[in-house]
Protein backbone atom coordinates (compact mmCIF):
# COMPACT_ATOMS: atom_id res chain seq x y z
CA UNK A 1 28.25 -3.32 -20.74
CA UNK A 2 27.29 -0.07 -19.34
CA UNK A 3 24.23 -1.35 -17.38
CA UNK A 4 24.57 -4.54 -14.90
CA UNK A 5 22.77 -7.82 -16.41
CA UNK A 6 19.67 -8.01 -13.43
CA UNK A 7 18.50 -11.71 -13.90
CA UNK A 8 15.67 -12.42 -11.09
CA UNK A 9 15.30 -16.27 -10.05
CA UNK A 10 11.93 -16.42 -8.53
CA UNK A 11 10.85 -19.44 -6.23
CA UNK A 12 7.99 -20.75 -5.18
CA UNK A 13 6.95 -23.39 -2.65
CA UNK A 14 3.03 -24.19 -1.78
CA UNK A 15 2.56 -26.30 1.00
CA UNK A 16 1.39 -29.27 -0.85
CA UNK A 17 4.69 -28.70 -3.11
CA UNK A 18 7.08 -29.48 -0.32
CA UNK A 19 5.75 -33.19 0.09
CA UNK A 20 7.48 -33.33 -3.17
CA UNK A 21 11.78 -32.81 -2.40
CA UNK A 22 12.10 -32.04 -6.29
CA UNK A 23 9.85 -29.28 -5.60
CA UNK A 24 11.84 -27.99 -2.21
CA UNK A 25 13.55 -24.56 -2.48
CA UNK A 26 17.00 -26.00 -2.56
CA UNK A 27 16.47 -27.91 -5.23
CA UNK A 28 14.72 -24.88 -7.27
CA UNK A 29 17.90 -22.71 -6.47
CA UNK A 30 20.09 -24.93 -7.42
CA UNK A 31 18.62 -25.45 -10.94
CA UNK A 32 18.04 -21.85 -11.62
CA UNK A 33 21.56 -20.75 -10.68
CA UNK A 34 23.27 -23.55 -12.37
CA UNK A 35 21.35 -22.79 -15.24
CA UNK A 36 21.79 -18.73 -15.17
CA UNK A 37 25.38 -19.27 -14.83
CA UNK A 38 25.55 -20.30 -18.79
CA UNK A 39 22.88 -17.77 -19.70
CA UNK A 40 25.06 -14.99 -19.71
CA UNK A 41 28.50 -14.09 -21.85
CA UNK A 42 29.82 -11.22 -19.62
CA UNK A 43 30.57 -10.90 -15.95
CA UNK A 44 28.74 -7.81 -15.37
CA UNK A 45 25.61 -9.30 -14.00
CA UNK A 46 24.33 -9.51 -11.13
CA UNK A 47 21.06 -12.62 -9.42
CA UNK A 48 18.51 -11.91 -7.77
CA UNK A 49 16.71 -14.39 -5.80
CA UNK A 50 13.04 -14.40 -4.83
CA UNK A 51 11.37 -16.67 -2.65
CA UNK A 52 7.56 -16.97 -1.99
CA UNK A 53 7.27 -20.31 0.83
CA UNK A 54 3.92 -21.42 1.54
CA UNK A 55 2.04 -19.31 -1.21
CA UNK A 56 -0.58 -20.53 -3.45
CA UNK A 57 0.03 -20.33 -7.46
CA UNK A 58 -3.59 -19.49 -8.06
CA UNK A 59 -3.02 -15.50 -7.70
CA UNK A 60 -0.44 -13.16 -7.54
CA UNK A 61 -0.76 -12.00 -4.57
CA UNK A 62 2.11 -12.94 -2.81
CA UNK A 63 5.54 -10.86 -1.33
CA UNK A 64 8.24 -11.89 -3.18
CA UNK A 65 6.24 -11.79 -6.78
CA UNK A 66 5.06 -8.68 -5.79
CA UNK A 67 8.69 -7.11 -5.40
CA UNK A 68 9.78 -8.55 -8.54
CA UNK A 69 7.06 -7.25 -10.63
CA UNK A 70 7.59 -3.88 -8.64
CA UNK A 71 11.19 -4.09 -10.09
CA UNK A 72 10.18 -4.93 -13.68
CA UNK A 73 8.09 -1.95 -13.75
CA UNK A 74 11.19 0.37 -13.03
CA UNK A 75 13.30 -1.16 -15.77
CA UNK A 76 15.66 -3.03 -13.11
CA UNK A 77 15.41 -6.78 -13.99
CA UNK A 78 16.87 -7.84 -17.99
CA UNK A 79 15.85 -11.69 -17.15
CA UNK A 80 13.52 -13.89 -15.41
CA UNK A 81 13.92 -17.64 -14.85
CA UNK A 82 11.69 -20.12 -12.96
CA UNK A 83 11.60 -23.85 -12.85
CA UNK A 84 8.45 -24.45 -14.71
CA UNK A 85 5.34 -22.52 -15.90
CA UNK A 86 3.30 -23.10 -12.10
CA UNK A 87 6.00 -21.71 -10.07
CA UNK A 88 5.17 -18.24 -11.61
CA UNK A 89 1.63 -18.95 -11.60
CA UNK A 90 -1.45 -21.04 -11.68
CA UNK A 91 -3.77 -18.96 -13.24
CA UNK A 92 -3.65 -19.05 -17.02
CA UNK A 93 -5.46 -15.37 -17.99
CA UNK A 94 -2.97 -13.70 -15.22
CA UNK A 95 -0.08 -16.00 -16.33
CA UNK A 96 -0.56 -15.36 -19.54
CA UNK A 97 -1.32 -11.34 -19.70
CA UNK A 98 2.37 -10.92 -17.52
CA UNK A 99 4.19 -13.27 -19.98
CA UNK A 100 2.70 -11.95 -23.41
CA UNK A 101 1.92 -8.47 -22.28
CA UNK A 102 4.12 -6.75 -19.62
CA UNK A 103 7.27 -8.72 -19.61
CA UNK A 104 8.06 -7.90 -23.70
CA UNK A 105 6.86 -3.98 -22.36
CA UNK A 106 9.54 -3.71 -20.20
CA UNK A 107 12.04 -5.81 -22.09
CA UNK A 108 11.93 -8.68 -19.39
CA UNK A 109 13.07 -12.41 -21.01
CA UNK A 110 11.51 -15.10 -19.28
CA UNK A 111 12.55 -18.49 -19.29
CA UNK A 112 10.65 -21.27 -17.82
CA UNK A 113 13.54 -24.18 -17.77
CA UNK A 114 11.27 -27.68 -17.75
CA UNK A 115 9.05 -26.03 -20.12
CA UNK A 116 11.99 -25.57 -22.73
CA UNK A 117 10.68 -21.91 -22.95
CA UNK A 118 12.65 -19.07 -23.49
CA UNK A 119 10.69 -15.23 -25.31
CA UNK A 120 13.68 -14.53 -26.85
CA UNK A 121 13.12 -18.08 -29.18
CA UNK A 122 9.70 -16.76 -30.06
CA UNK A 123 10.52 -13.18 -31.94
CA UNK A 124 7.24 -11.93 -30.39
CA UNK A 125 5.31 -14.55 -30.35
CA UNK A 126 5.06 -16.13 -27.07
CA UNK A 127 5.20 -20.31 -27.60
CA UNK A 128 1.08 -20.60 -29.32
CA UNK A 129 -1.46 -23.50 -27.97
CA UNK A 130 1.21 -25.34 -26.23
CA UNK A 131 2.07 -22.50 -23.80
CA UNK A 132 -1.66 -21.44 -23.22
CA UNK A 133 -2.12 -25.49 -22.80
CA UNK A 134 0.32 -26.08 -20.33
CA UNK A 135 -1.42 -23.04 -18.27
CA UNK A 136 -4.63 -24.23 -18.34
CA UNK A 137 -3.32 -27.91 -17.03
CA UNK A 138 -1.77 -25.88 -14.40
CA UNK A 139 -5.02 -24.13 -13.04
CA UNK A 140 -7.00 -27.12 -14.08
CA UNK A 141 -4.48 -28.91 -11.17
CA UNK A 142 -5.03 -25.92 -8.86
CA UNK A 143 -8.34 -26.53 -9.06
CA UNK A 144 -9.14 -29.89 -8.65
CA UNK A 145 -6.33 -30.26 -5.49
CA UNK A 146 -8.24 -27.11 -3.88
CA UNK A 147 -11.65 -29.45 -4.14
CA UNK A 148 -9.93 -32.79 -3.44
CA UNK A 149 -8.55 -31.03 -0.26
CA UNK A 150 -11.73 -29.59 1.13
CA UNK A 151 -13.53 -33.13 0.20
CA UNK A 152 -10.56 -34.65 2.68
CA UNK A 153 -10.94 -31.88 5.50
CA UNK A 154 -14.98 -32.21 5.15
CA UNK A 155 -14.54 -36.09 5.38
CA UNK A 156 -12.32 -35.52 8.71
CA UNK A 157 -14.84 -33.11 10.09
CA UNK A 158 -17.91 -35.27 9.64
CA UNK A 159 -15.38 -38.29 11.52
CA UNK A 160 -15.18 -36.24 14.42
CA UNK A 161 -12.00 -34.36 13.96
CA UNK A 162 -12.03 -31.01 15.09
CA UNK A 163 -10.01 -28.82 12.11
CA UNK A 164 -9.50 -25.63 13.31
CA UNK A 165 -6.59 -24.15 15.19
CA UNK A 166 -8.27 -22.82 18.00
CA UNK A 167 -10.77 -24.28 20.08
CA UNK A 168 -14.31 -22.21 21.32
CA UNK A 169 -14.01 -20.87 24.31
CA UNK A 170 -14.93 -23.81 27.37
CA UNK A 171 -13.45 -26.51 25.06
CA UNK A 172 -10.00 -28.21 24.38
CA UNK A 173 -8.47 -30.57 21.86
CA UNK A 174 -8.55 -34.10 22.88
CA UNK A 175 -7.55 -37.51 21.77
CA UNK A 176 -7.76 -37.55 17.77
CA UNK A 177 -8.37 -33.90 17.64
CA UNK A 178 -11.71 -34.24 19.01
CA UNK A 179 -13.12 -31.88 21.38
CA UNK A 180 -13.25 -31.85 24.99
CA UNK A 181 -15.03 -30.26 27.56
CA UNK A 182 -12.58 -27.31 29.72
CA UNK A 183 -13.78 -27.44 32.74
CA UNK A 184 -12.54 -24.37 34.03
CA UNK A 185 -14.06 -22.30 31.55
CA UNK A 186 -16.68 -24.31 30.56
CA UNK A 187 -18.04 -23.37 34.18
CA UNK A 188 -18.12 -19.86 33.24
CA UNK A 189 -20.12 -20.81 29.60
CA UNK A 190 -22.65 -22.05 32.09
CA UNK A 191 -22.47 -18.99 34.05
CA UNK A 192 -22.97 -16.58 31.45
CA UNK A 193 -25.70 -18.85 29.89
CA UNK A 194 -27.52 -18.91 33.70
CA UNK A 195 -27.69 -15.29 33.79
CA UNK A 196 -29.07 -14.84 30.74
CA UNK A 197 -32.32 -17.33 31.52
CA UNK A 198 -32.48 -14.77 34.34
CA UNK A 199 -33.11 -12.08 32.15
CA UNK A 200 -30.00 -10.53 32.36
CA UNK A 201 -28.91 -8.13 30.00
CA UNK A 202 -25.38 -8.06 28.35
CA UNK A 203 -24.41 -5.43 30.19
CA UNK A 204 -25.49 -6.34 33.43
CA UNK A 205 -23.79 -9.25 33.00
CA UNK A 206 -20.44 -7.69 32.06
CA UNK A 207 -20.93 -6.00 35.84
CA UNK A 208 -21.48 -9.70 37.45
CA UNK A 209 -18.39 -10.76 35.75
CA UNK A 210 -16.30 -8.19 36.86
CA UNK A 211 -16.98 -8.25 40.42
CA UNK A 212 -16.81 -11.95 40.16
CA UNK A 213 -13.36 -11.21 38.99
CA UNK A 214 -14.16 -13.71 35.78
CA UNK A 215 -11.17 -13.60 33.37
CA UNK A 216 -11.81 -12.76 29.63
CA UNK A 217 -11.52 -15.58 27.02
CA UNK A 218 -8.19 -13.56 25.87
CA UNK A 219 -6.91 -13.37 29.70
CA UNK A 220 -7.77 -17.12 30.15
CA UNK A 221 -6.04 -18.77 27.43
CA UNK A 222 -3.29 -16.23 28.35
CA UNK A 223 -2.97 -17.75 31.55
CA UNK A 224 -3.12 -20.94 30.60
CA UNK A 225 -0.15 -19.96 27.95
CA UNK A 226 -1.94 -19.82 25.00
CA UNK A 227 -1.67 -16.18 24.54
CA UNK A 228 -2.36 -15.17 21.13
CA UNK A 229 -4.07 -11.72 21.63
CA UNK A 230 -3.35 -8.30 23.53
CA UNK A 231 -4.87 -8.23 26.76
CA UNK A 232 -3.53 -5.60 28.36
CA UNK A 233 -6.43 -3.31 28.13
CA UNK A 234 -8.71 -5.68 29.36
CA UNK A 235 -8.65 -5.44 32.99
CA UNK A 236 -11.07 -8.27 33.73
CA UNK A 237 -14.03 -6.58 31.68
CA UNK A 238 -15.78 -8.50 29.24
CA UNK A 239 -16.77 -6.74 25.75
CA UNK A 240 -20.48 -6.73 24.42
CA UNK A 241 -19.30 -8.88 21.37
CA UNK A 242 -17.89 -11.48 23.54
CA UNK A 243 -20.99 -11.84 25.01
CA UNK A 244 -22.69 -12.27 22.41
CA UNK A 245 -20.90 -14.32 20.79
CA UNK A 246 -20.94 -16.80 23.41
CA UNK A 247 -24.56 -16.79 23.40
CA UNK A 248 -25.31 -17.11 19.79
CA UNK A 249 -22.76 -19.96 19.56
CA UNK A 250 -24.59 -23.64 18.50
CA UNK A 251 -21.33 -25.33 19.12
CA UNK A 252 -21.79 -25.26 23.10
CA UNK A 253 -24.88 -27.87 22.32
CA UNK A 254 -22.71 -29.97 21.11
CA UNK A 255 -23.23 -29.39 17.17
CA UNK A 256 -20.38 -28.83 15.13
CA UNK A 257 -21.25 -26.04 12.48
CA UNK A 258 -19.05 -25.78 9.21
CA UNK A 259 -19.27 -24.49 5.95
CA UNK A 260 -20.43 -21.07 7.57
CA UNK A 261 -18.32 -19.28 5.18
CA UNK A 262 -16.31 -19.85 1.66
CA UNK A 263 -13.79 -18.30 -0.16
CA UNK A 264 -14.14 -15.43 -2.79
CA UNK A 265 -11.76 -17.47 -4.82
CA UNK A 266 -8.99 -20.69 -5.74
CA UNK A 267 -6.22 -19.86 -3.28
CA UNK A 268 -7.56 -16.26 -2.44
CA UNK A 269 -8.18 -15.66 0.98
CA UNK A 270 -11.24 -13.66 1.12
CA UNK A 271 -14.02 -14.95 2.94
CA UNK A 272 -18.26 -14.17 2.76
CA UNK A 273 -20.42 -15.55 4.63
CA UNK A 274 -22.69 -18.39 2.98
CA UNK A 275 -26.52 -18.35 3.66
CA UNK A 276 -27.60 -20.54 7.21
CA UNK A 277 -29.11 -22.69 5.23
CA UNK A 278 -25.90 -23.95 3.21
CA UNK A 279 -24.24 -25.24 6.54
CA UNK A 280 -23.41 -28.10 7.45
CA UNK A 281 -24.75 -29.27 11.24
CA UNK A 282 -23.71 -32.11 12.62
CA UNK A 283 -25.24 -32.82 15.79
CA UNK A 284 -24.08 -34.65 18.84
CA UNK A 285 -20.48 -34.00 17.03
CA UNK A 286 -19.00 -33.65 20.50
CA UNK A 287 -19.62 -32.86 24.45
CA UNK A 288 -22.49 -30.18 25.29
CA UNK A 289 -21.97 -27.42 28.06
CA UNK A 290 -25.13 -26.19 27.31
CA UNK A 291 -28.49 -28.51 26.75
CA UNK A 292 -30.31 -27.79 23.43
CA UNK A 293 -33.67 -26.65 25.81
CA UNK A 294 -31.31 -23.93 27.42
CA UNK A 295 -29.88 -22.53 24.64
CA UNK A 296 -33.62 -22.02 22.83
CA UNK A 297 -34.57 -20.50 25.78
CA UNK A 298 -31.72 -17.97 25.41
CA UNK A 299 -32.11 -17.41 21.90
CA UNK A 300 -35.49 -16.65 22.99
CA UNK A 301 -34.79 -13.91 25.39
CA UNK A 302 -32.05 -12.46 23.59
CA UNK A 303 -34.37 -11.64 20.53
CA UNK A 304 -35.90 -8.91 23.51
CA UNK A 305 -32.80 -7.32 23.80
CA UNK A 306 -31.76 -7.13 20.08
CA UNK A 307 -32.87 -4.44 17.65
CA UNK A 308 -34.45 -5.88 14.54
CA UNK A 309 -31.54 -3.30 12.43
CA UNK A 310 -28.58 -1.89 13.45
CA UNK A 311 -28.11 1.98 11.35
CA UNK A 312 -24.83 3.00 11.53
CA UNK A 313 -24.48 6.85 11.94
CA UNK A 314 -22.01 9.11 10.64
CA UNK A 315 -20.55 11.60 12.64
CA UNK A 316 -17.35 13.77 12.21
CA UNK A 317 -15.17 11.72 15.20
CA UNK A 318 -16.54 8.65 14.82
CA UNK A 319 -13.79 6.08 16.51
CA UNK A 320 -11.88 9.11 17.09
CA UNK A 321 -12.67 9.56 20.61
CA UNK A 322 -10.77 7.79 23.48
CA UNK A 323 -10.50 8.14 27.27
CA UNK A 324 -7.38 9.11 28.39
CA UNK A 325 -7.44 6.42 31.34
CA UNK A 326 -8.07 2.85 29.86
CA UNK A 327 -7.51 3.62 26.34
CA UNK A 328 -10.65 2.51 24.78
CA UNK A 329 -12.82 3.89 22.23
CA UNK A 330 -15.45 6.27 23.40
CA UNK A 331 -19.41 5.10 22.59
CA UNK A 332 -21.44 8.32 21.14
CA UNK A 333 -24.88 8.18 23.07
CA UNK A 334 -27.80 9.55 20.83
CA UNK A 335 -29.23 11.73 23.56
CA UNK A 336 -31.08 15.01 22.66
CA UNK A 337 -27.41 16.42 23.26
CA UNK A 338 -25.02 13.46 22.34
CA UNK A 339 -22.03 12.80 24.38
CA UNK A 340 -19.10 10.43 24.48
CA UNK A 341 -19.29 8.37 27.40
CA UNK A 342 -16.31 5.92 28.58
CA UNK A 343 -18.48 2.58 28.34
CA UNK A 344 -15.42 0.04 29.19
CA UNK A 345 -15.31 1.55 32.76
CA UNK A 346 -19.43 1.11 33.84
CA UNK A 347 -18.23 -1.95 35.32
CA UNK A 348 -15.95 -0.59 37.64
CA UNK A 349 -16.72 2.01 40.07
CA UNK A 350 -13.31 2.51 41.21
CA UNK A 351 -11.83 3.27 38.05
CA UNK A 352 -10.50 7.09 37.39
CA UNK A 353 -12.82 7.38 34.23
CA UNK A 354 -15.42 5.88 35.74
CA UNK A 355 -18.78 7.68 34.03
CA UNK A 356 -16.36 9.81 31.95
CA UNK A 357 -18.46 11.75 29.56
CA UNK A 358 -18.13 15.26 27.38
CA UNK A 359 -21.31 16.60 25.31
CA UNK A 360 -20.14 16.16 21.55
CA UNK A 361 -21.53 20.09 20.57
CA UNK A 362 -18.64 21.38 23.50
CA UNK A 363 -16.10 19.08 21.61
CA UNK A 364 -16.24 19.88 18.53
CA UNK A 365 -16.79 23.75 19.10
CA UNK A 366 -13.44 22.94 20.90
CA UNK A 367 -11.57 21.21 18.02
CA UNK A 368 -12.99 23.94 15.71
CA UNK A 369 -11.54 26.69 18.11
CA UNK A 370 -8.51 25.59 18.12
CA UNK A 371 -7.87 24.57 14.24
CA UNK A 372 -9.15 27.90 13.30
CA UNK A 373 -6.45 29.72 15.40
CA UNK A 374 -3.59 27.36 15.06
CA UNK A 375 -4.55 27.56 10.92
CA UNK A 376 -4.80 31.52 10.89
CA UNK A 377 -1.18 31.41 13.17
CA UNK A 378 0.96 28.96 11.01
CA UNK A 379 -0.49 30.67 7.43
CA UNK A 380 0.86 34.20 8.62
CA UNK A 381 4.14 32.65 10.58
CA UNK A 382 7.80 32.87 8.75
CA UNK A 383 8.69 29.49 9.68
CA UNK A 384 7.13 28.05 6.57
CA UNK A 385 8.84 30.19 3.77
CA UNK A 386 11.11 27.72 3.05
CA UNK A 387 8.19 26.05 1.25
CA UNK A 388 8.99 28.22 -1.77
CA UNK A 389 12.77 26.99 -1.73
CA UNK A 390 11.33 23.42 -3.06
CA UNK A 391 11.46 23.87 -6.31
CA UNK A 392 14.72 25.46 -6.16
CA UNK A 393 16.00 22.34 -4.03
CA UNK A 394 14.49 20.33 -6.71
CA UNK A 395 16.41 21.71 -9.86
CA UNK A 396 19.73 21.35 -7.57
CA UNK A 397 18.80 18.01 -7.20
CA UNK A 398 18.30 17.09 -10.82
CA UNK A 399 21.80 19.59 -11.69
CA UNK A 400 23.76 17.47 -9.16
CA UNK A 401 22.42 14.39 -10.48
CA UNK A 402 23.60 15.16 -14.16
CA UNK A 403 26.91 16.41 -12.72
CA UNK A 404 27.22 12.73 -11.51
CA UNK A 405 26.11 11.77 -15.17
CA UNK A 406 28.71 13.58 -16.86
CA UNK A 407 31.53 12.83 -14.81
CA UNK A 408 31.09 8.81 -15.90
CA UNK A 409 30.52 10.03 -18.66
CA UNK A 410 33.85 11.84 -19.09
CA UNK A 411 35.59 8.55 -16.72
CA UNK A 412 34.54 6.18 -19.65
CA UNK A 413 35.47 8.72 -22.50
CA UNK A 414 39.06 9.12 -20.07
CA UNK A 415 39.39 5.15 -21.10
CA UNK A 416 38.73 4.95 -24.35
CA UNK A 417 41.68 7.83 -24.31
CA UNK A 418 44.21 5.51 -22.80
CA UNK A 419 42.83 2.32 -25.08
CA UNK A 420 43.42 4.55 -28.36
CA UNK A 421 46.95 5.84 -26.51
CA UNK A 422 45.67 9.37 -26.99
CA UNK A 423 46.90 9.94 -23.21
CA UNK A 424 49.46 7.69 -21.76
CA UNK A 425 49.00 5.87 -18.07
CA UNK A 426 50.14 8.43 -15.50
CA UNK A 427 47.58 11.65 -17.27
CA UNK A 428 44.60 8.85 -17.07
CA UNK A 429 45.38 8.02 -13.09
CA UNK A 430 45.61 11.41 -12.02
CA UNK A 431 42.22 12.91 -14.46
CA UNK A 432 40.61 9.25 -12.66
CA UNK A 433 41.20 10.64 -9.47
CA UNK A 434 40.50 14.25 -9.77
CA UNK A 435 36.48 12.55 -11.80
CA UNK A 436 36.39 10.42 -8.33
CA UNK A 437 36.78 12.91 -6.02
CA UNK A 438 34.10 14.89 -8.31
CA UNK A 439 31.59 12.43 -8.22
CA UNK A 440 31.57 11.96 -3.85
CA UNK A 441 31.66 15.45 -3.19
CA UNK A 442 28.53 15.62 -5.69
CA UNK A 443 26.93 12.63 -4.63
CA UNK A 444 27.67 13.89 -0.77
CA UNK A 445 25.95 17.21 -1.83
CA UNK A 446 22.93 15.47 -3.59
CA UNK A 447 22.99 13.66 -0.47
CA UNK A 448 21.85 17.34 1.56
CA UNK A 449 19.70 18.38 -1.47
CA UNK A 450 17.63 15.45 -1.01
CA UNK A 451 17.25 15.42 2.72
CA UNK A 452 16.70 19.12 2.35
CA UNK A 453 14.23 18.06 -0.85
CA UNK A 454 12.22 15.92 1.25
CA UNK A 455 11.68 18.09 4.44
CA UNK A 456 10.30 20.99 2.20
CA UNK A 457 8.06 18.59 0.45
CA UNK A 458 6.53 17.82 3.62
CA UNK A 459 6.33 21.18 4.87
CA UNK A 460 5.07 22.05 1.00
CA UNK A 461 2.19 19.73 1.79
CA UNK A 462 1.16 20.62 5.11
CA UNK A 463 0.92 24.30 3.92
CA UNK A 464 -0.98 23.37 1.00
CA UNK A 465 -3.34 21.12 3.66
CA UNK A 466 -3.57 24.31 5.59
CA UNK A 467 -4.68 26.70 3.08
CA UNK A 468 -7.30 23.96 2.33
CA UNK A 469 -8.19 24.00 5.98
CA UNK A 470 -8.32 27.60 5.66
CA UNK A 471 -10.37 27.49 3.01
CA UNK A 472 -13.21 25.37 4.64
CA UNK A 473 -13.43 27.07 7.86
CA UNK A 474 -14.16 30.44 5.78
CA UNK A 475 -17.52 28.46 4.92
CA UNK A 476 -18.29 26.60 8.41
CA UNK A 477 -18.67 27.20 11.83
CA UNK A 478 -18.31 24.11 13.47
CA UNK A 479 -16.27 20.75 13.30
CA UNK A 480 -17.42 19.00 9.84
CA UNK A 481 -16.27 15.59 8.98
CA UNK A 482 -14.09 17.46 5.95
CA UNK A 483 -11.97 19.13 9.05
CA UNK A 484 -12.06 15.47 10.75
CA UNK A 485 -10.85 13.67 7.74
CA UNK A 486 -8.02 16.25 7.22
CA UNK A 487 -6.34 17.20 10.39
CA UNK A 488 -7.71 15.10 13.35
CA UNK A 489 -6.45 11.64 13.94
CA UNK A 490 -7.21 10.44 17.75
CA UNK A 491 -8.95 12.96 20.43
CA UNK A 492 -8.20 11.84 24.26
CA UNK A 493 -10.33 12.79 26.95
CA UNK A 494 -9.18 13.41 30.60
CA UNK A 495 -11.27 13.25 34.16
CA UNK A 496 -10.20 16.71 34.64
CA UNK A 497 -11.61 18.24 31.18
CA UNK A 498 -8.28 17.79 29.57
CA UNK A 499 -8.39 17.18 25.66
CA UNK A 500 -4.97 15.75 23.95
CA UNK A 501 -5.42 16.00 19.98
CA UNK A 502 -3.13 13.66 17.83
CA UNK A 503 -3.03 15.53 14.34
CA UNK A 504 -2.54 13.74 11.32
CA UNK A 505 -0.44 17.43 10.10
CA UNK A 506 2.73 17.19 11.22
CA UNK A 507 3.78 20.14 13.78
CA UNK A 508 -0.08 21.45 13.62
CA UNK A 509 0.12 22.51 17.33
């Protein structure tokens, strides 16, 4: 055969399949490659194994299917086998469309070994009601397990059992997974709960923390070893949505709160967020830090502090901007002149951006400054007329690809010579090696072409991303979101009026 027999084993183990050993990966390989070894009459083939462990059957959204398909759709896999119909998939209509549809497309067999189903039995057709049958059982099982699951977890929940990986902030898991109160950081719960029945704002009390010296919940359970976030930026200071959270949260009363939110789908794992009134409460579920009285009366006096809607504005750097010193995000103050202000360091007196600000209007007359001189400088420079050499790098690279072609070509013709005795043994070694040496000096050279291919493309592109640029400055005269989308990808600000611009244009500056 000229072309290599591709057959693809794919694999597939859910976590409720490997309570079953039949179902276990080694098993699965095992049958598939015993059974692709008499699939094939030639030795010019070549397995592929793909393994998705711990993925659902109910979508196809998962790595290793993905990569397969991926390879179907360039024409590199002749043969796909699986153990049964729901190690592809659990979902009939998806199931079906790949195995009826795209797989006869792009001349894929599949074979589905417990099923005793093989396309290339079926001339076409693809195995009637019994194969749509068996599909439906198998999302019909999805299905039902998915419910009979959340009925179990629900059932543990309402026992006491605490199901979720990580415990709120002030709380631990106990005997039988049931809560229990932290005491360490159920102290500062407390704290933050006292200063808001004083009328505290948030961020007053983000100051009280920070002199306090009050670790963050990240910093805590980092400390304690439990260190699951980056919390190197912290330094000590508490974030508004922390705060928040902390006060909003019904669990501290000692009601446990689920059904909050459900998936978009069977074995998808996109989330919404039900209605309040679809939860489930169960009260007295565990230990309060918090008495039901106290938190009312902080629900209470947070509703003075929160606006009734939140409008989120556009602007042309929005969560572009970022001080220099600690690394966070710049907040945009809606003043009669808006500036960015370094929020993150009002806490801390001390700190080198401490009440860093720059007006936005002097910013982005800035970034407009200098993108309309850098543009006008790299559209009349010399350093970019290799950009019309890409096409001519392109038809080397398809001429030094054929050349590659035709020597096989000529290799497998140089064969059939010596079969039919038209040339005897020592003419068909020494043409061999004179086609072999050929082919690496032209795959070395299409090697270059490429490289060289690629780096024109790029600089192709950023020229053709200039003249754009070029283009929409003619007809503004200050930064526009447009100009933002294009070139800029992070602005820093400095204490000493010093602006560093990442641009998303390679070599822009």
């Amino acid at each position: 055969m000229n072309k290599k027999y591709i057959i693809a084993l794919y694999i597939r183990l859910s976590l409720d399949d490997a309570k079953v050993d039949s179902f276990s990966i080694h098993n699965q390989k095992l049958a598939l490659n015993k059974y692709a070894e008499t699939l094939v009459d030639t030795d010019d083939y070549e397995i592929m194994e793909f393994v998705d462990n711990g993925y659902s059957g109910t979508n196809f959204e998962r790595p290793a299917v993905q990569e397969l398909l991926e390879l179907v759709k360039n024409f590199k896999i002749n043969c796909i086998i699986v153990k049964d119909f729901s190690r592809f998939g659990r979902n009939s209509i998806e199931t079906g469309y790949f195995i009826e549809q795209v797989f006869p497309l792009f001349k894929v067999r599949f074979i589905s070994i417990n099923d005793n189903f093989d396309t290339d039995n079926y001339n076409g057709d693809t195995g009637g009601m019994e194969f749509a049958f068996k599909n439906l059982i198998n999302e019909y099982y999805s299905i039902d397990l998915s419910k009979k699951s959340k009925t179990a977890k629900y059932t543990k929940m309402r026992k006491g059992e605490y199901q979720s990986k990580l415990c709120p902030f002030g709380y631990k898991k106990g005997k039988d997974n049931r809560l229990e109160i932290e005491d360490e950081s159920a102290e500062i719960v407390k704290m933050i709960f006292q200063l808001v029945l004083q009328s505290k704002s948030n961020a007053q009390i983000i100051k009280i923390l920070y002199k306090k010296k009050i670790p963050t919940p990240g910093e805590f359970k980092a400390k304690k070893g439990e260190g699951n976030y980056d919390v190197s930026r912290c330094g000590g200071m508490w974030h508004l949505s922390a705060i928040s959270r902390t006060i909003t949260d019904e669990r501290y009363t000692g009601t446990y709160i689920i059904c909050k939110r459900a998936v978009t789908d069977v074995g998808g794992h996109k989330m919404r967020l039900k209605d309040e009134r679809d939860w489930i409460k169960i009260p007295d579920h565990h230990p309060a830090i918090i008495s039901k009285e106290d938190f009312e009366k902080a629900q209470k006096i947070r509703r003075t502090f929160k606006c009734d809607k939140k409008i989120k504005h556009i602007y042309p750097l929005r969560s572009k901007v970022i001080c220099g010193c600690c690394k966070h995000t710049m907040n945009r103050k809606r003043l009669k002149s808006p500036v960015f202000h370094c929020c993150h360091s009002l806490t801390d007196e001390k700190a080198s951006c401490y009440n860093l600000k720059i007006e936005e209007n002097k910013l982005h007359s800035l970034l407009f400054d200098i993108i309309s001189k850098q543009t006008a400088v790299l559209l009349n420079t010399d350093n970019l007329s290799n950009v019309k050499n890409y096409d001519e790098s392109i038809q080397k690279k398809i001429d030094y690809e054929k050349s590659i072609e035709d020597c096989y070509k000529n290799k497998r013709n140089l064969y059939e010579k010596l079969l039919l005795k038209e040339i005897d043994l020592q003419t068909y070694n020494e043409l061999k090696v004179e086609y072999d040496n050929m082919i690496n000096n032209f795959k070395h050279s299409l090697s270059e072409i490429s490289l060289q291919a690629e780096m024109l493309k790029s600089e192709k592109d950023n020229m053709e991303t200039l003249k754009n640029v070029s283009d929409i400055i003619s007809n503004e005269s200050t930064l526009s979101q447009t100009l933002s989308d294009l070139l800029i990808d992070k602005v820093f600000v400095y204490p000493d009026n010093r602006v560093e611009v990442v641009w998303k244009v390679q070599g822009f500056i």
